[in-house]
N, C-alpha and C. Protein backbone atom coordinates (compact mmCIF):
# COMPACT_ATOMS: atom_id res chain seq x y z
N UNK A 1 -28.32 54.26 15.51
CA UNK A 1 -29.05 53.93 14.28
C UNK A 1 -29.65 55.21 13.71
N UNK A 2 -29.43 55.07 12.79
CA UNK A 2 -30.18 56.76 11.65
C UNK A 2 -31.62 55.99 10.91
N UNK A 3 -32.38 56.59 10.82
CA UNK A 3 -33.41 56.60 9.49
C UNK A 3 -33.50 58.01 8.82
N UNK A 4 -34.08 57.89 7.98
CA UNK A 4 -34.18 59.35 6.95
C UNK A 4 -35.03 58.30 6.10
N UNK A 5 -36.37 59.76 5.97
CA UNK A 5 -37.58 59.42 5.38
C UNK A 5 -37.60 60.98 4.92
N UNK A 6 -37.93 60.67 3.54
CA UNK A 6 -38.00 61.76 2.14
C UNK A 6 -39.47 62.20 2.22
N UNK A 7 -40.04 63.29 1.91
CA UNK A 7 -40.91 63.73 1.41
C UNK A 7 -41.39 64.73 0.54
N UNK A 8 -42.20 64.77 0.23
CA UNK A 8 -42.42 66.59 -0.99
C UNK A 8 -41.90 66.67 -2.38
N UNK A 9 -41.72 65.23 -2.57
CA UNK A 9 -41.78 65.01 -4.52
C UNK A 9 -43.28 65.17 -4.99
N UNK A 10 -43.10 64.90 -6.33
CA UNK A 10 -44.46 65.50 -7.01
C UNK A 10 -44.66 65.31 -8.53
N UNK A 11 -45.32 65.92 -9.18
CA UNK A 11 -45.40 66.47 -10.49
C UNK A 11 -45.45 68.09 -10.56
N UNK A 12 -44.31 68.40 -11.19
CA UNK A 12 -44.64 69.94 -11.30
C UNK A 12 -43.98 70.24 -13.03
N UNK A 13 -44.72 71.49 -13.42
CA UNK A 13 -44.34 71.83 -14.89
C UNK A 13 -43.03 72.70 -14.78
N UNK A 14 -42.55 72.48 -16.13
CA UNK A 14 -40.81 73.09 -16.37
C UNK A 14 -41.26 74.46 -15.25
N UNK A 15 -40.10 74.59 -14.94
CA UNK A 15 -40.64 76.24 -14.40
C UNK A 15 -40.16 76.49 -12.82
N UNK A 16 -41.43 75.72 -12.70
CA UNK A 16 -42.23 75.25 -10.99
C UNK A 16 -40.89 75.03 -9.89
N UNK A 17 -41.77 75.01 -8.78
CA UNK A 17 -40.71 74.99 -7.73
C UNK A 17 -41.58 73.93 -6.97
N UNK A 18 -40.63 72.79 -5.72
CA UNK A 18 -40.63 72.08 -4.70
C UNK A 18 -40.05 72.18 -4.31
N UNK A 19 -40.30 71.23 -2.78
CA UNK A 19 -39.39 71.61 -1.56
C UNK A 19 -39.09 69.81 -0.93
N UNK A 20 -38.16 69.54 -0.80
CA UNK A 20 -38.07 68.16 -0.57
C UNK A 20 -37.26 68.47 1.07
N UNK A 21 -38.57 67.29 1.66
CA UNK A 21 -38.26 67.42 3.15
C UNK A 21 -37.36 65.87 3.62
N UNK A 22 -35.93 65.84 4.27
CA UNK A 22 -35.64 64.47 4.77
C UNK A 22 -35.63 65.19 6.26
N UNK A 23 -36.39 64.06 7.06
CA UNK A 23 -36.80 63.81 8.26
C UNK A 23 -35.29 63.06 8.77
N UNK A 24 -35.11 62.97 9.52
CA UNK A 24 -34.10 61.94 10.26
C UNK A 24 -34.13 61.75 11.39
N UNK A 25 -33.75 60.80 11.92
CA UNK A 25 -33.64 60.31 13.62
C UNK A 25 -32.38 60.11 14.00
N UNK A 26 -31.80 59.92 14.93
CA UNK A 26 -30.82 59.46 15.42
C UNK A 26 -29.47 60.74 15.80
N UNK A 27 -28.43 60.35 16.71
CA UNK A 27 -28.19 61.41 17.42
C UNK A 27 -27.41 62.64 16.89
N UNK A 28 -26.66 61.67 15.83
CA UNK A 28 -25.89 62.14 14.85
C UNK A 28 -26.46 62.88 13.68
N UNK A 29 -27.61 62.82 13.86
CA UNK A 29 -27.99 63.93 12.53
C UNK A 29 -27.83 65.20 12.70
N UNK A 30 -28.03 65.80 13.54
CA UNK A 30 -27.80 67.30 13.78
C UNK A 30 -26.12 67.46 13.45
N UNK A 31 -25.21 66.74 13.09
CA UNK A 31 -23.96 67.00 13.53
C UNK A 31 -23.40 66.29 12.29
N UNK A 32 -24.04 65.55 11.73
CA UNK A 32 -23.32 64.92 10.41
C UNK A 32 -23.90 65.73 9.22
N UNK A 33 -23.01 64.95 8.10
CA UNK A 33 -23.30 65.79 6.89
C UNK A 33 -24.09 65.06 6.06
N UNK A 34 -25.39 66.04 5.42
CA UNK A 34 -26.23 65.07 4.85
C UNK A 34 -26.44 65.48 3.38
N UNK A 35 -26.29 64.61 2.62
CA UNK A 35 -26.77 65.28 1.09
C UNK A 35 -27.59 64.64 0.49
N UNK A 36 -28.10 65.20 -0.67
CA UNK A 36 -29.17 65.12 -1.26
C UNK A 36 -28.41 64.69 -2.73
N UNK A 37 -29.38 63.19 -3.05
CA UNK A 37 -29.05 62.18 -4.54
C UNK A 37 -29.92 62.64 -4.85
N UNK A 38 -29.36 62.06 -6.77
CA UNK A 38 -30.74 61.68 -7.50
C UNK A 38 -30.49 61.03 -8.49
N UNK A 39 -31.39 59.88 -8.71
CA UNK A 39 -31.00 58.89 -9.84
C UNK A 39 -32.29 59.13 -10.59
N UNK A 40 -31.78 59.64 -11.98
CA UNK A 40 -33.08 59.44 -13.09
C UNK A 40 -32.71 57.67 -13.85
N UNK A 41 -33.90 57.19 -14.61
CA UNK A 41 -33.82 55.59 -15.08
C UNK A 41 -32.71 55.46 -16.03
N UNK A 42 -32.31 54.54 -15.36
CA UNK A 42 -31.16 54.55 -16.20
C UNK A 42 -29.90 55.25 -16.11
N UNK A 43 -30.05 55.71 -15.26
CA UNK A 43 -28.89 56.74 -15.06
C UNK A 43 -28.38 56.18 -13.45
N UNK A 44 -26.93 56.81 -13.40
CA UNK A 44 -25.96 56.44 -12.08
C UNK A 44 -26.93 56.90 -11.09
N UNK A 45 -26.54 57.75 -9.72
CA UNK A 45 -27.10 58.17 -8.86
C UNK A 45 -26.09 59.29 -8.69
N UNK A 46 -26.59 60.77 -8.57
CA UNK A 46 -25.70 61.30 -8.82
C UNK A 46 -25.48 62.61 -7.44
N UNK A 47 -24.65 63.07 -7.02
CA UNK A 47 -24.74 64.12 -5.56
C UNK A 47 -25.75 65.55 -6.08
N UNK A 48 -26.09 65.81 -5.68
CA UNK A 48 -26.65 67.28 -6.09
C UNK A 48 -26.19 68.42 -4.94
N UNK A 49 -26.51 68.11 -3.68
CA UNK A 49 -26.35 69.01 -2.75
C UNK A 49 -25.67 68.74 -1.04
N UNK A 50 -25.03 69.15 -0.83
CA UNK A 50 -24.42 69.25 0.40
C UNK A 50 -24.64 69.87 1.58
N UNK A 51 -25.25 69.78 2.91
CA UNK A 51 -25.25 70.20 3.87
C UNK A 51 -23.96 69.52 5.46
N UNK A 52 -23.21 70.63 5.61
CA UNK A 52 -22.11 70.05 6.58
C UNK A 52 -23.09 69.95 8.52
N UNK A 53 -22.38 69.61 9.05
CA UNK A 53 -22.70 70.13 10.43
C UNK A 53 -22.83 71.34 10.56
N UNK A 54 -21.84 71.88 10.27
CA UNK A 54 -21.57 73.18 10.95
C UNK A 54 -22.74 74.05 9.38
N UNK A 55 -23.43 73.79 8.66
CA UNK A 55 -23.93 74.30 7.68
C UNK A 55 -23.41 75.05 6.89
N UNK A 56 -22.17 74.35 6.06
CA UNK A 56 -21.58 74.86 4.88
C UNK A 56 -22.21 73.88 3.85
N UNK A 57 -22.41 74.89 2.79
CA UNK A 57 -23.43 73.80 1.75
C UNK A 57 -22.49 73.71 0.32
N UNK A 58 -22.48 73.21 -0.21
CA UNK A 58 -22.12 72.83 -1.82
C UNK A 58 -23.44 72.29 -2.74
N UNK A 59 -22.80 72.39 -3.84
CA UNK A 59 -23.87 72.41 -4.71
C UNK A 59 -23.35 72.13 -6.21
N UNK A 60 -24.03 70.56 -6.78
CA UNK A 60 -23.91 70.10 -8.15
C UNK A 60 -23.74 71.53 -9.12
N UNK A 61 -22.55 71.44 -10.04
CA UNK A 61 -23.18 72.98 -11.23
C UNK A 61 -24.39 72.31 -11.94
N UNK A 62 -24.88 71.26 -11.77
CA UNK A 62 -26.39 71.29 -12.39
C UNK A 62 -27.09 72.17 -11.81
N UNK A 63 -27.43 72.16 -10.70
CA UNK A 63 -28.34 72.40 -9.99
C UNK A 63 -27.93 74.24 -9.01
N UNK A 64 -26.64 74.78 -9.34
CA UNK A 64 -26.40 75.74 -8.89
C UNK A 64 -27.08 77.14 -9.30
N UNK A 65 -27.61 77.63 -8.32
CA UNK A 65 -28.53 78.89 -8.81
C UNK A 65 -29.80 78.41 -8.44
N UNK A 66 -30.45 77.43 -8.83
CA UNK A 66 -31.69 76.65 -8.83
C UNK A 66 -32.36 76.13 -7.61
N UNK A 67 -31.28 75.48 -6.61
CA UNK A 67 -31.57 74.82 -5.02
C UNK A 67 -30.82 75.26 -4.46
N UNK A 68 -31.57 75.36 -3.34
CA UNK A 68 -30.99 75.08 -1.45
C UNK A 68 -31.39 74.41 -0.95
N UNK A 69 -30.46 74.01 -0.38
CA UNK A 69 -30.03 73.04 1.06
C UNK A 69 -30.27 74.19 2.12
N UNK A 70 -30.65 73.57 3.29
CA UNK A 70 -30.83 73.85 4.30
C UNK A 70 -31.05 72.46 5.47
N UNK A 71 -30.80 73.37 6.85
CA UNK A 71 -31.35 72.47 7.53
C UNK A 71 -31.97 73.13 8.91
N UNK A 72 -32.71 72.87 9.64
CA UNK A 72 -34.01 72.78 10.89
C UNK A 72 -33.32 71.75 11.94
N UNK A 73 -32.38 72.19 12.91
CA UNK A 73 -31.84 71.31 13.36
C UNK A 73 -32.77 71.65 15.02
N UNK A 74 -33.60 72.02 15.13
CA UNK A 74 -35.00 71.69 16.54
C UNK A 74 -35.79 70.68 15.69
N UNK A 75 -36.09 70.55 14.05
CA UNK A 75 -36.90 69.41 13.96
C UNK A 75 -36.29 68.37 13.59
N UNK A 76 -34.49 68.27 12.97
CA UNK A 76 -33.77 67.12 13.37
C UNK A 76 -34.38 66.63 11.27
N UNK A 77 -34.29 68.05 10.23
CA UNK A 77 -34.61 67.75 9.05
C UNK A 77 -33.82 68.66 8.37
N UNK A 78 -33.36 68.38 7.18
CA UNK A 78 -32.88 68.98 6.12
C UNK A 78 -33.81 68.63 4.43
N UNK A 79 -33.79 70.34 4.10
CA UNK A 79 -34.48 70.71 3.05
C UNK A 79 -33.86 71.04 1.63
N UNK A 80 -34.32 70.60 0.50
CA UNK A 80 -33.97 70.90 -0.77
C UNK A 80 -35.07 72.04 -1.37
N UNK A 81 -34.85 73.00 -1.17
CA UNK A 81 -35.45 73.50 -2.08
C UNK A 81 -35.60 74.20 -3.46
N UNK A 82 -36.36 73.64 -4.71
CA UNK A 82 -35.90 73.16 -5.78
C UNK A 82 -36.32 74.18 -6.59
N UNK A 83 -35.91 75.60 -7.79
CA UNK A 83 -36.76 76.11 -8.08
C UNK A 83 -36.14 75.87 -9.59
N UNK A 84 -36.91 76.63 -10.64
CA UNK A 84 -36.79 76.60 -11.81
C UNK A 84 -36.41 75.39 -12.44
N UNK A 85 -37.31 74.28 -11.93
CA UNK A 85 -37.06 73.40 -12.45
C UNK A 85 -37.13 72.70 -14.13
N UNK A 86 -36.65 71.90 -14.45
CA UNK A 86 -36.38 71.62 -15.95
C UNK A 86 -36.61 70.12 -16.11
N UNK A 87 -37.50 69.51 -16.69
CA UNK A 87 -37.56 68.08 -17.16
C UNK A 87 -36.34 67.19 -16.50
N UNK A 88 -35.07 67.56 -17.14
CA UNK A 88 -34.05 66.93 -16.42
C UNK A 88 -33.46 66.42 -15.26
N UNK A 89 -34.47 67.68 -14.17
CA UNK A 89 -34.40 67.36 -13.50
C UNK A 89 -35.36 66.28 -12.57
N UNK A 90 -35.71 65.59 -13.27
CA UNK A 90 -36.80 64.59 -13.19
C UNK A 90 -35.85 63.17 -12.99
N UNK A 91 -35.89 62.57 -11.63
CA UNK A 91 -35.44 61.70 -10.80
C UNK A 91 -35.97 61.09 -9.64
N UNK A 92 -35.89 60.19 -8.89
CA UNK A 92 -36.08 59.85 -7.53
C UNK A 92 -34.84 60.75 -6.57
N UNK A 93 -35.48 61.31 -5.32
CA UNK A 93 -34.20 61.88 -5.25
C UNK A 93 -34.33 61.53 -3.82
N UNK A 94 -32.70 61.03 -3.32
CA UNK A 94 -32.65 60.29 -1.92
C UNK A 94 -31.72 61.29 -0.93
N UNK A 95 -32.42 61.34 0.48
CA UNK A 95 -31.85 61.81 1.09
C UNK A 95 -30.28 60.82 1.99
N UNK A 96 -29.11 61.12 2.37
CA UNK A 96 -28.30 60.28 2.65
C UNK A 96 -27.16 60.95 3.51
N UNK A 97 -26.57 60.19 4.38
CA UNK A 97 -25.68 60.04 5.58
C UNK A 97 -24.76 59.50 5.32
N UNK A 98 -23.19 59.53 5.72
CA UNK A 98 -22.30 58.93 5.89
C UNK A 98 -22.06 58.64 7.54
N UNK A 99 -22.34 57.96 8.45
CA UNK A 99 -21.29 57.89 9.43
C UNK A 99 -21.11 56.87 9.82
N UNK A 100 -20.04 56.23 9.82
CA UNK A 100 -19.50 54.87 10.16
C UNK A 100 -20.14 53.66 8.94
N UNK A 101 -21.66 54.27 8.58
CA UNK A 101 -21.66 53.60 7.29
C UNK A 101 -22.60 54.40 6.54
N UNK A 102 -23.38 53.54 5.35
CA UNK A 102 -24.08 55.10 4.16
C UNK A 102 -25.51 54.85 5.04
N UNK A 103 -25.92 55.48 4.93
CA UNK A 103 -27.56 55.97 5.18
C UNK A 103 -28.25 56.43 3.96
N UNK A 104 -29.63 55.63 3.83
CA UNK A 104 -30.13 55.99 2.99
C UNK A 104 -31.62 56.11 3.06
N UNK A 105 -32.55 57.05 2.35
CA UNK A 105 -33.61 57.56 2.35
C UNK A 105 -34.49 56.28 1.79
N UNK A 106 -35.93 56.22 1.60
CA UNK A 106 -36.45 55.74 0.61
C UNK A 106 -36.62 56.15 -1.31
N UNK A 107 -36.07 57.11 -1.05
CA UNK A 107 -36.30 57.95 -2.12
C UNK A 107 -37.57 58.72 -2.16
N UNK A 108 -37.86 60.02 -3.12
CA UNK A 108 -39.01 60.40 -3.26
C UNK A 108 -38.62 61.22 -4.83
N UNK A 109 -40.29 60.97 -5.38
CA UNK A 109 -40.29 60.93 -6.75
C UNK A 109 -40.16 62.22 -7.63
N UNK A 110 -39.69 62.67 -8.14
CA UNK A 110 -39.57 64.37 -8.44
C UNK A 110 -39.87 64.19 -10.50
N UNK A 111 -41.05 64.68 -10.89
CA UNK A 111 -41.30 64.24 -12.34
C UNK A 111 -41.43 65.86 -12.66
N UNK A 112 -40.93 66.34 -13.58
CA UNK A 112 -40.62 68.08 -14.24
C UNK A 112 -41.17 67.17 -15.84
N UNK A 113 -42.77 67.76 -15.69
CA UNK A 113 -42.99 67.73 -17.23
C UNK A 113 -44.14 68.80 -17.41
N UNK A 114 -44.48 68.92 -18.50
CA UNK A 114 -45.70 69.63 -19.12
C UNK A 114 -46.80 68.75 -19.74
């Protein structure tokens, strides 16, 4: 069984930088691939970022230049960290798993305004 619990959304102005923390449990996290959603209202849910096992990362061209992925595999977490952010990028953004089935975060809230 996996959980993944999101943290380190916020309010921050155009510009600004965060760091979005997913926590996870289970045995397979160190070894599966985890990426990072985000659904603004109204809108699909869309990939932004990629972390593999072996830590090869990909990355939305939204969001290229702007974030990293990373991951802390002694605390069993992977990190977004978000800079120059832009209104647009204003979403819930979920951390998520594939193995054997989807895994999903609670979401956490990411608002880019002035």
């Amino acid at each position: 069984q996996v959980q993944l619990v999101e943290s380190g959304g916020g309010l921050v102005q155009p510009g600004g930088s965060l760091r979005l923390s997913c926590a996870g449990s289970g045995d397979v996290f160190n070894v599966a691939t985890v990426d990072w959603y985000r659904q603004a209202p109204g809108k699909e849910r869309d990939l932004v970022a990629v972390i593999t096992g072996g830590d090869v990362t990909n990355y939305a061209d939204f969001v290229k230049g702007r974030f990293t992925i990373s991951r802390d595999k002694a605390k069993k977490a992977v990190y977004l960290q978000m800079n120059s952010l832009k209104p647009e990028d204003t979403a819930v953004y979920y951390c998520h798993i594939k193995f054997l089935k989807d895994y999903w975060g609670q979401g956490t809230q990411v608002t880019v305004s002035s």
